[in-house]
PDB file of N, CA and C in Angstrom:
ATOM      1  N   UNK A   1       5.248  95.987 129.527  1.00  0.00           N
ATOM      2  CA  UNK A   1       5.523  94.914 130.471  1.00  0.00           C
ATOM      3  C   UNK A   1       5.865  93.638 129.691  1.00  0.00           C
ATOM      4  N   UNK A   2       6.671  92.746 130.068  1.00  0.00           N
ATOM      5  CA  UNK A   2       7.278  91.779 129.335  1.00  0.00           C
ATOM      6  C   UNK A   2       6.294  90.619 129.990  1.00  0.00           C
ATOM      7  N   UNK A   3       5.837  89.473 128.872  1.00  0.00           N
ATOM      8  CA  UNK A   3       5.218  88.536 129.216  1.00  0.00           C
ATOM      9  C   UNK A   3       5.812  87.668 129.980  1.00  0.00           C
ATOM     10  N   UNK A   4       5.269  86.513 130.704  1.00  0.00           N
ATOM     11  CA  UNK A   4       6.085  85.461 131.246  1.00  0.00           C
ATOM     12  C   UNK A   4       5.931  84.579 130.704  1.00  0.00           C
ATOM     13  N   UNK A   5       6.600  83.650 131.214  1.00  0.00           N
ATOM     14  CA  UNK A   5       7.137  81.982 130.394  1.00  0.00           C
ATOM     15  C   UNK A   5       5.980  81.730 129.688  1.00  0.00           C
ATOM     16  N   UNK A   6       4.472  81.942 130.805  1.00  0.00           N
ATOM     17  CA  UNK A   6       3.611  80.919 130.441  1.00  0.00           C
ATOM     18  C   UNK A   6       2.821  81.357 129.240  1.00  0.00           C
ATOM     19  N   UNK A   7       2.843  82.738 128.702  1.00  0.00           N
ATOM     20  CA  UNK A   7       2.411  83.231 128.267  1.00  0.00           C
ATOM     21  C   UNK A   7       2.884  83.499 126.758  1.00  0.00           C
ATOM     22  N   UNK A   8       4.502  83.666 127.156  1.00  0.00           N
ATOM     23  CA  UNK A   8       5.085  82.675 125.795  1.00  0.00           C
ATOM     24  C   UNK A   8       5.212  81.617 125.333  1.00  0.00           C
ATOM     25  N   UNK A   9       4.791  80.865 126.614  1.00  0.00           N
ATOM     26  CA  UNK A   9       4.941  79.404 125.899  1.00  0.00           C
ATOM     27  C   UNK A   9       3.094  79.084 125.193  1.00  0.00           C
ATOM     28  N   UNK A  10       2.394  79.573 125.446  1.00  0.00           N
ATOM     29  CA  UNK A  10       1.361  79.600 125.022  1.00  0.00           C
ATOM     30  C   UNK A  10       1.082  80.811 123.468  1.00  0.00           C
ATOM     31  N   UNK A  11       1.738  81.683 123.319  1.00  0.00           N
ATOM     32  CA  UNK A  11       2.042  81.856 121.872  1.00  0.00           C
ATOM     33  C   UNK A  11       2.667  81.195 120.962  1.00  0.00           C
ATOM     34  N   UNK A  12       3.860  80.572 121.340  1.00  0.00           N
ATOM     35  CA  UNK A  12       4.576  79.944 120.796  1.00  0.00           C
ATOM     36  C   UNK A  12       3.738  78.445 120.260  1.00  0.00           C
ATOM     37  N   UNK A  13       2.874  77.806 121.355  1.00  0.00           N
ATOM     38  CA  UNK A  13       2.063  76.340 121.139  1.00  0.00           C
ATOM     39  C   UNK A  13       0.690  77.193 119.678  1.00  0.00           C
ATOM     40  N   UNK A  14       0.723  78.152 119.937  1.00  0.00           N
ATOM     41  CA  UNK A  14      -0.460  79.009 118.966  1.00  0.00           C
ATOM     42  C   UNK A  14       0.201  79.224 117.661  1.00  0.00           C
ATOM     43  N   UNK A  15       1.219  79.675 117.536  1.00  0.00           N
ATOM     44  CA  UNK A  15       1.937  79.699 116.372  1.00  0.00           C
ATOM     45  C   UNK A  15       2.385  78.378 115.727  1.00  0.00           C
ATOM     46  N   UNK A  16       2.718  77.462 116.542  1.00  0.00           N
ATOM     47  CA  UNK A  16       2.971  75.899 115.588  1.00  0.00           C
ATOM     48  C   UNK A  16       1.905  75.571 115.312  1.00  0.00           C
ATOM     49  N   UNK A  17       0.711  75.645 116.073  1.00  0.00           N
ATOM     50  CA  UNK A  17      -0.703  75.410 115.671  1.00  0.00           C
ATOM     51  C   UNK A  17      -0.721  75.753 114.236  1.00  0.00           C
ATOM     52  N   UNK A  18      -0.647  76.740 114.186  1.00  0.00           N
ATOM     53  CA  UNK A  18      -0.939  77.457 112.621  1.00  0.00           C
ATOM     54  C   UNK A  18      -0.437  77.157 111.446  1.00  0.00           C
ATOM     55  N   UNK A  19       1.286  77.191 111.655  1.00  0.00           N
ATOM     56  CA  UNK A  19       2.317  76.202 111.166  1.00  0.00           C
ATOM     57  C   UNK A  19       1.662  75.068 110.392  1.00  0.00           C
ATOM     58  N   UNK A  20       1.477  74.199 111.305  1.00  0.00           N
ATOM     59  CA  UNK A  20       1.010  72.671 111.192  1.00  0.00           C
ATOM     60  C   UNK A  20      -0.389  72.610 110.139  1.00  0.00           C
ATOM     61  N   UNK A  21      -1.199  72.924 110.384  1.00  0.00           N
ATOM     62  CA  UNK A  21      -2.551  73.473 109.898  1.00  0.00           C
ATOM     63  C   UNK A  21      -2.465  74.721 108.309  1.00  0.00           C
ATOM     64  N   UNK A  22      -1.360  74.627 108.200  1.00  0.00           N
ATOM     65  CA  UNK A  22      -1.443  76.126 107.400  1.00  0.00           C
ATOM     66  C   UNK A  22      -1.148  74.920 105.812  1.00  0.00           C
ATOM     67  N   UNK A  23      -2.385  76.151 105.132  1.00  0.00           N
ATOM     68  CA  UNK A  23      -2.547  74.999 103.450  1.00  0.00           C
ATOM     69  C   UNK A  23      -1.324  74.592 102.753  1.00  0.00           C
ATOM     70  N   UNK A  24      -0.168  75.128 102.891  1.00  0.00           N
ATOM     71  CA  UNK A  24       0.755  74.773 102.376  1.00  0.00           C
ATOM     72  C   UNK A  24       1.757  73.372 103.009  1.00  0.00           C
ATOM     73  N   UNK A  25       1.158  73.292 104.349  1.00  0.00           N
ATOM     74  CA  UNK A  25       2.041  72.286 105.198  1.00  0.00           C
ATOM     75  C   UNK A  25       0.436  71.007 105.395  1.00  0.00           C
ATOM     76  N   UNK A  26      -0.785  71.112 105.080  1.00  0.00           N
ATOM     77  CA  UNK A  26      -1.665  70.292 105.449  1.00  0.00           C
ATOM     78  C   UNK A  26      -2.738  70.420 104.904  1.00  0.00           C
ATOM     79  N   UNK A  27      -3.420  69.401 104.206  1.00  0.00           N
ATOM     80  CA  UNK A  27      -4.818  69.934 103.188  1.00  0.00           C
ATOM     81  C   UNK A  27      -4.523  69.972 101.797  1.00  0.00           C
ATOM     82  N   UNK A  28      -5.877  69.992 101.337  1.00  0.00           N
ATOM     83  CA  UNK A  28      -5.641  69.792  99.712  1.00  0.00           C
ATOM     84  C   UNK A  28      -4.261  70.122  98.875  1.00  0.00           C
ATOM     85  N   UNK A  29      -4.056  71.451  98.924  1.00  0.00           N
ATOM     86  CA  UNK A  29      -3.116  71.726  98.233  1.00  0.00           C
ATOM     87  C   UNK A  29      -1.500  71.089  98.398  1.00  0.00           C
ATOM     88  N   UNK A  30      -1.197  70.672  99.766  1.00  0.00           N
ATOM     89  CA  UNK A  30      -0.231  69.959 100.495  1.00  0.00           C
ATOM     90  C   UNK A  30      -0.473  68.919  99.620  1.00  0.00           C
ATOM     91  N   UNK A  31      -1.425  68.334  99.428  1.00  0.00           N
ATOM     92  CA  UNK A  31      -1.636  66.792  99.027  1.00  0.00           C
ATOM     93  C   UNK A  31      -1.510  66.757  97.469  1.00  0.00           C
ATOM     94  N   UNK A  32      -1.992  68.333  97.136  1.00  0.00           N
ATOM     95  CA  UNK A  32      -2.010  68.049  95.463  1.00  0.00           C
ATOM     96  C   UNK A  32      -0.073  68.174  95.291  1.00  0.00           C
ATOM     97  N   UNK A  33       0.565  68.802  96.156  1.00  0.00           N
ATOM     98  CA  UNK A  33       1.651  69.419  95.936  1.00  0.00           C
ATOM     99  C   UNK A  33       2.935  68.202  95.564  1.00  0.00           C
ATOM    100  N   UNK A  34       2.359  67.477  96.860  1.00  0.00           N
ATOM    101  CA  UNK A  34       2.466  66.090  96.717  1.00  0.00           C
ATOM    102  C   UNK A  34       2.531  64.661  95.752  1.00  0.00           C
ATOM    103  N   UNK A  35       1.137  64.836  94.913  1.00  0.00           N
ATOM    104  CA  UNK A  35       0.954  64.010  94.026  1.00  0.00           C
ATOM    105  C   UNK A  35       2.364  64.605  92.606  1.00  0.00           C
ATOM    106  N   UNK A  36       1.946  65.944  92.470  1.00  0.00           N
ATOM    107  CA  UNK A  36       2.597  66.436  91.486  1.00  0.00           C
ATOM    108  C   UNK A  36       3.825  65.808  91.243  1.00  0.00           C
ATOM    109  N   UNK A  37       4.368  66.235  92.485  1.00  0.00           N
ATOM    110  CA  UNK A  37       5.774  65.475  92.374  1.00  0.00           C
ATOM    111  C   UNK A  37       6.225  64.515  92.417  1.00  0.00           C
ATOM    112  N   UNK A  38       5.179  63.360  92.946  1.00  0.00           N
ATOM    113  CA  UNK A  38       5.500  62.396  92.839  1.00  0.00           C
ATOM    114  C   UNK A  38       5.265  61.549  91.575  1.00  0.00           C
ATOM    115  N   UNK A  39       4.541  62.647  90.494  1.00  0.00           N
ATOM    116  CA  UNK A  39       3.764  61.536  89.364  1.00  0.00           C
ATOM    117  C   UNK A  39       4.387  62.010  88.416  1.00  0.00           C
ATOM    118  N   UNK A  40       5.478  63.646  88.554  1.00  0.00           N
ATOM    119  CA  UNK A  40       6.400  64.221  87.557  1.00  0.00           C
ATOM    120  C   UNK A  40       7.488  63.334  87.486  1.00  0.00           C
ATOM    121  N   UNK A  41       8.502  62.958  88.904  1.00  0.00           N
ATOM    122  CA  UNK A  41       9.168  62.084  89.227  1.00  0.00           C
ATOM    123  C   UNK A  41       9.166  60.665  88.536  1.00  0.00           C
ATOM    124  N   UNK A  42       7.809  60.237  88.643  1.00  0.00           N
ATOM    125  CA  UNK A  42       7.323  58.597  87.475  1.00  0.00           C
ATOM    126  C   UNK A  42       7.394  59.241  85.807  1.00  0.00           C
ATOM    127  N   UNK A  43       7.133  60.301  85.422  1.00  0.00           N
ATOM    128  CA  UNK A  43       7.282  60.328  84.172  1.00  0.00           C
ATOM    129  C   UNK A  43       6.076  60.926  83.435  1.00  0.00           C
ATOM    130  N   UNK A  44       5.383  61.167  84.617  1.00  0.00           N
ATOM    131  CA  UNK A  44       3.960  61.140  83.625  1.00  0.00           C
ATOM    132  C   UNK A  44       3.941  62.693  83.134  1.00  0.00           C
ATOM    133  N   UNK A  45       2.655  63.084  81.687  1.00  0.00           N
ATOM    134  CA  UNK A  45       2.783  64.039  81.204  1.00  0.00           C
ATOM    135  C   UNK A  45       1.840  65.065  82.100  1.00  0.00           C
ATOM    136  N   UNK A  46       2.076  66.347  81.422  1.00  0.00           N
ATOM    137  CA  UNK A  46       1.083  67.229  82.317  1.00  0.00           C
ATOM    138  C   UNK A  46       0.044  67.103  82.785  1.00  0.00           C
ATOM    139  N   UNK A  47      -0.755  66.973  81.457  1.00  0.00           N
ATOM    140  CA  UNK A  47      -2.102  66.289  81.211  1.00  0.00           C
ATOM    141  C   UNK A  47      -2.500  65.734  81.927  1.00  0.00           C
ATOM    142  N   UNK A  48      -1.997  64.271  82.293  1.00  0.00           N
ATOM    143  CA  UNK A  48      -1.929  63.536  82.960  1.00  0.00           C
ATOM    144  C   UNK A  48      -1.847  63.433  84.978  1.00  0.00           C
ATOM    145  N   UNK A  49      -0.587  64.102  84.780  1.00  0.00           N
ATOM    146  CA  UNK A  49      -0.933  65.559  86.013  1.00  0.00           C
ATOM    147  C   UNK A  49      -2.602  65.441  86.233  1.00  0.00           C
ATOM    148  N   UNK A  50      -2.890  66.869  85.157  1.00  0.00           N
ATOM    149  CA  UNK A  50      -4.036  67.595  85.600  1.00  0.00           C
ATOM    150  C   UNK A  50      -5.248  66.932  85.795  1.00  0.00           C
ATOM    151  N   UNK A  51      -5.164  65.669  84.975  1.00  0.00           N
ATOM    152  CA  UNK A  51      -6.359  64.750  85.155  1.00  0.00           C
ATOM    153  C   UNK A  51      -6.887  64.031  86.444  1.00  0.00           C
ATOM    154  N   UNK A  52      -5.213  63.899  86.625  1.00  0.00           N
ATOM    155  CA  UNK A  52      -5.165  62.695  88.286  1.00  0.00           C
ATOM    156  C   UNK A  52      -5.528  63.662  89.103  1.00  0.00           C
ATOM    157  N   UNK A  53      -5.393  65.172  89.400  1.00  0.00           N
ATOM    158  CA  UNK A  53      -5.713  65.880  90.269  1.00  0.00           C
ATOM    159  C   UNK A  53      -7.012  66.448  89.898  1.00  0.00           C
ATOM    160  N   UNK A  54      -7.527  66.983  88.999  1.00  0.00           N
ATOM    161  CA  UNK A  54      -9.057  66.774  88.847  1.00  0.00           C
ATOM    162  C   UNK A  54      -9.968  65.447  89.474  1.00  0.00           C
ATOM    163  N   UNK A  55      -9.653  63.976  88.633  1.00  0.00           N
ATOM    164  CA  UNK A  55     -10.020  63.131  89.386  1.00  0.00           C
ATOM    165  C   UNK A  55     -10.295  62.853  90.567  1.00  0.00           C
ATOM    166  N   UNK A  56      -9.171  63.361  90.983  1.00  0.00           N
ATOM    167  CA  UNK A  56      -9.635  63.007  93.067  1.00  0.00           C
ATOM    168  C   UNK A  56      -9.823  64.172  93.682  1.00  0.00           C
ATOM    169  N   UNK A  57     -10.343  65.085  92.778  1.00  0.00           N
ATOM    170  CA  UNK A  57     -11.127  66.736  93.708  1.00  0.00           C
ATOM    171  C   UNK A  57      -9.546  67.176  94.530  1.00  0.00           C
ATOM    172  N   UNK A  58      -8.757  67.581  94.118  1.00  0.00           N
ATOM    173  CA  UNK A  58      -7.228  68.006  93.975  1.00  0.00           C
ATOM    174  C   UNK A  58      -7.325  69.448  93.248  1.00  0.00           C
ATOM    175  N   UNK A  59      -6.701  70.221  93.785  1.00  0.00           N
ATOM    176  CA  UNK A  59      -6.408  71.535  93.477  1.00  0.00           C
ATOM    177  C   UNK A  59      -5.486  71.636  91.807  1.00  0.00           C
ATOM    178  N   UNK A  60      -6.018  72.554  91.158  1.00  0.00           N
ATOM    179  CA  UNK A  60      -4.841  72.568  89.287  1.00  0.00           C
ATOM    180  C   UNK A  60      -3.803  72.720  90.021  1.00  0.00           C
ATOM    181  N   UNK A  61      -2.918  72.584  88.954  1.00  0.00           N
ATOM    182  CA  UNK A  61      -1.422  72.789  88.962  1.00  0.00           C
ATOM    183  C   UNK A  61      -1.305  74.461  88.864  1.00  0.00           C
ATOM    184  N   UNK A  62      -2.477  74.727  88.481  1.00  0.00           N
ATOM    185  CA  UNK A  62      -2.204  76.729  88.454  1.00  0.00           C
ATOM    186  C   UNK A  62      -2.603  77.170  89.602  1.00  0.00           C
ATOM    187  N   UNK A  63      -4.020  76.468  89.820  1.00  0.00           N
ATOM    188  CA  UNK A  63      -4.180  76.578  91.488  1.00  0.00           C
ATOM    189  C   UNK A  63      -3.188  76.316  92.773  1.00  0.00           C
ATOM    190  N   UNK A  64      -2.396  75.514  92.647  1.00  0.00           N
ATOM    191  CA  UNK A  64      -1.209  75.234  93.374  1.00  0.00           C
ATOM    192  C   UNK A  64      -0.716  76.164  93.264  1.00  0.00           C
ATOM    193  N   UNK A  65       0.265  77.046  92.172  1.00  0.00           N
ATOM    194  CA  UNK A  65       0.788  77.514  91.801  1.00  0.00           C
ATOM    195  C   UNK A  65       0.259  79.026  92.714  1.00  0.00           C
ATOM    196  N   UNK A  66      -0.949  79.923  92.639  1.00  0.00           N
ATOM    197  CA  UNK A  66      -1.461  80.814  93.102  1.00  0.00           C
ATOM    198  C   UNK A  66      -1.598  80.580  94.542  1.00  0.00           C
ATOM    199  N   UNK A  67      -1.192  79.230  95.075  1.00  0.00           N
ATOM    200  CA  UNK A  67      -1.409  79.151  96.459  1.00  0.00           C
ATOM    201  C   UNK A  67       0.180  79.285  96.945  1.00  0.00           C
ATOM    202  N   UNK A  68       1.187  79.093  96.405  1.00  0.00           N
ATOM    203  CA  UNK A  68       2.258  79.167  97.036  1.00  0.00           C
ATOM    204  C   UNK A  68       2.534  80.710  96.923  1.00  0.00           C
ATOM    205  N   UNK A  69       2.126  81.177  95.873  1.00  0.00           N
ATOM    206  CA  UNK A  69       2.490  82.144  95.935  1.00  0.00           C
ATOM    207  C   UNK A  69       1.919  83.108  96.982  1.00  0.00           C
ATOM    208  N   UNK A  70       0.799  82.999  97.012  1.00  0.00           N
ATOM    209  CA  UNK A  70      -0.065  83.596  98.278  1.00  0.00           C
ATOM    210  C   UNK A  70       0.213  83.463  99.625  1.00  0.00           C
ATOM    211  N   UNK A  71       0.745  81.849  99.545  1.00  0.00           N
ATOM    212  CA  UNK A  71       1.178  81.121 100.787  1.00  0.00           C
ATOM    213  C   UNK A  71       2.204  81.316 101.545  1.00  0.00           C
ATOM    214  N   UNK A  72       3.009  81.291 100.561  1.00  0.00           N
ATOM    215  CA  UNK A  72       4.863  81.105 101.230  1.00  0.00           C
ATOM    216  C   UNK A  72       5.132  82.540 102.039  1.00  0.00           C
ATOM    217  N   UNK A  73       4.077  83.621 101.567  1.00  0.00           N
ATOM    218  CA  UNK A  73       4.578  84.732 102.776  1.00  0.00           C
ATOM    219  C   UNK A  73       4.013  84.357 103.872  1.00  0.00           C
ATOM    220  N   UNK A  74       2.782  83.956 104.175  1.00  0.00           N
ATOM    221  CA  UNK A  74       2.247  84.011 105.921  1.00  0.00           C
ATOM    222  C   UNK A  74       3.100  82.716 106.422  1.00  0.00           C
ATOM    223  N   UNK A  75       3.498  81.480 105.631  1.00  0.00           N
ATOM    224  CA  UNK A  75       4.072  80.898 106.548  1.00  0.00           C
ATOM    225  C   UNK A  75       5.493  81.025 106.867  1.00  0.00           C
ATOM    226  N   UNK A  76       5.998  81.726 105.768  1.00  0.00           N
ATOM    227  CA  UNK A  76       6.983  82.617 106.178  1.00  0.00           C
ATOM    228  C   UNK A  76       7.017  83.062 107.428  1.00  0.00           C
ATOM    229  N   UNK A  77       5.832  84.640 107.591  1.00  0.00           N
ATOM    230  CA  UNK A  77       5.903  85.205 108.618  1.00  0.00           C
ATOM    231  C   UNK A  77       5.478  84.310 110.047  1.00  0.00           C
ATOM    232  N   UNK A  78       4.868  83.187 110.062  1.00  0.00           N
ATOM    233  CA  UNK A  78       4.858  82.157 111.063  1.00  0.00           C
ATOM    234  C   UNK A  78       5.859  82.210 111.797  1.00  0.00           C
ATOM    235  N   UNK A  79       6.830  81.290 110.606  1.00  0.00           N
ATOM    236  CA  UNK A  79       7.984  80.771 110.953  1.00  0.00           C
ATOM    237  C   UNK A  79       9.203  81.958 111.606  1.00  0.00           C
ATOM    238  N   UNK A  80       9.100  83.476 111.129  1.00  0.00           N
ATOM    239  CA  UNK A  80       9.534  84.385 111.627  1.00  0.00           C
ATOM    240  C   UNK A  80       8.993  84.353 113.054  1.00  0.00           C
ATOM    241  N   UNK A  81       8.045  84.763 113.536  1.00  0.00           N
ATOM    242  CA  UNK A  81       7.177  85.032 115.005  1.00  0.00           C
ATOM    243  C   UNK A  81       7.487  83.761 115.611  1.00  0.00           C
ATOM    244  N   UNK A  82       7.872  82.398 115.219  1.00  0.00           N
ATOM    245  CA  UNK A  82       9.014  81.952 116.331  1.00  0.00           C
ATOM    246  C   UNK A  82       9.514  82.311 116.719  1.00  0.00           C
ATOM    247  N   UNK A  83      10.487  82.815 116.119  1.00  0.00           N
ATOM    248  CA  UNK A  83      12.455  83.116 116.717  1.00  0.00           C
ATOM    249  C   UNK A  83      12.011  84.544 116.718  1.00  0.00           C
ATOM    250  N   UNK A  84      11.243  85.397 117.174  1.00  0.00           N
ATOM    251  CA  UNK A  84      11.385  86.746 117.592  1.00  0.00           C
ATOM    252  C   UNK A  84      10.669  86.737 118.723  1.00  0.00           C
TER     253      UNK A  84
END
C-alpha cells in the first residue's frame, strides 16, 4: 500500500532531522572541520592545528579524518532517502 502525503511528509521532516544533526553537518567534529580550515587558510603549521584543537576539547585531525570517512556514507545515504 502506498503511503500518503502526510506520511511522507513526515519521513521526509525525519530525514532532514538527521541531516541537520548528523556529526558531519553539526557538533564537534563540524566545528573541528571548521577550525582546520580556517587556521590552514591563515597559514598556520600542523602542530599548531593540533594544539588549537586539543586546546578547546576539538576532535585530532586523524580523528576528523576517521569521521568522514565513517561519515560521508550515512549522510550520503540520508541525502539519497530524500529523492527516493
Amino acid at each position: 500500500m502506498a503511503k500518503n502525503k502526510e506520511a511522507l511528509y513526515d519521513e521526509l521532516v525525519d530525514i532532514q532531522n538527521k541531516i541537520d544533526h548528523h556529526p558531519m553537518i553539526s557538533g564537534p567534529h563540524a566545528e573541528a572541520s571548521s577550525l582546520v580550515e580556517i587556521m590552514k587558510e591563515q597559514g598556520y603549521s600542523h602542530e599548531e592545528i593540533e594544539k588549537s584543537l586539543k586546546d578547546q576539547g576539538l576532535p585530532s585531525i586523524v580523528d576528523i579524518g576517521k569521521n568522514t570517512i565513517s561519515g560521508m556514507f550515512s549522510l550520503w545515504w540520508l541525502n539519497y532517502k530524500k529523492i527516493i
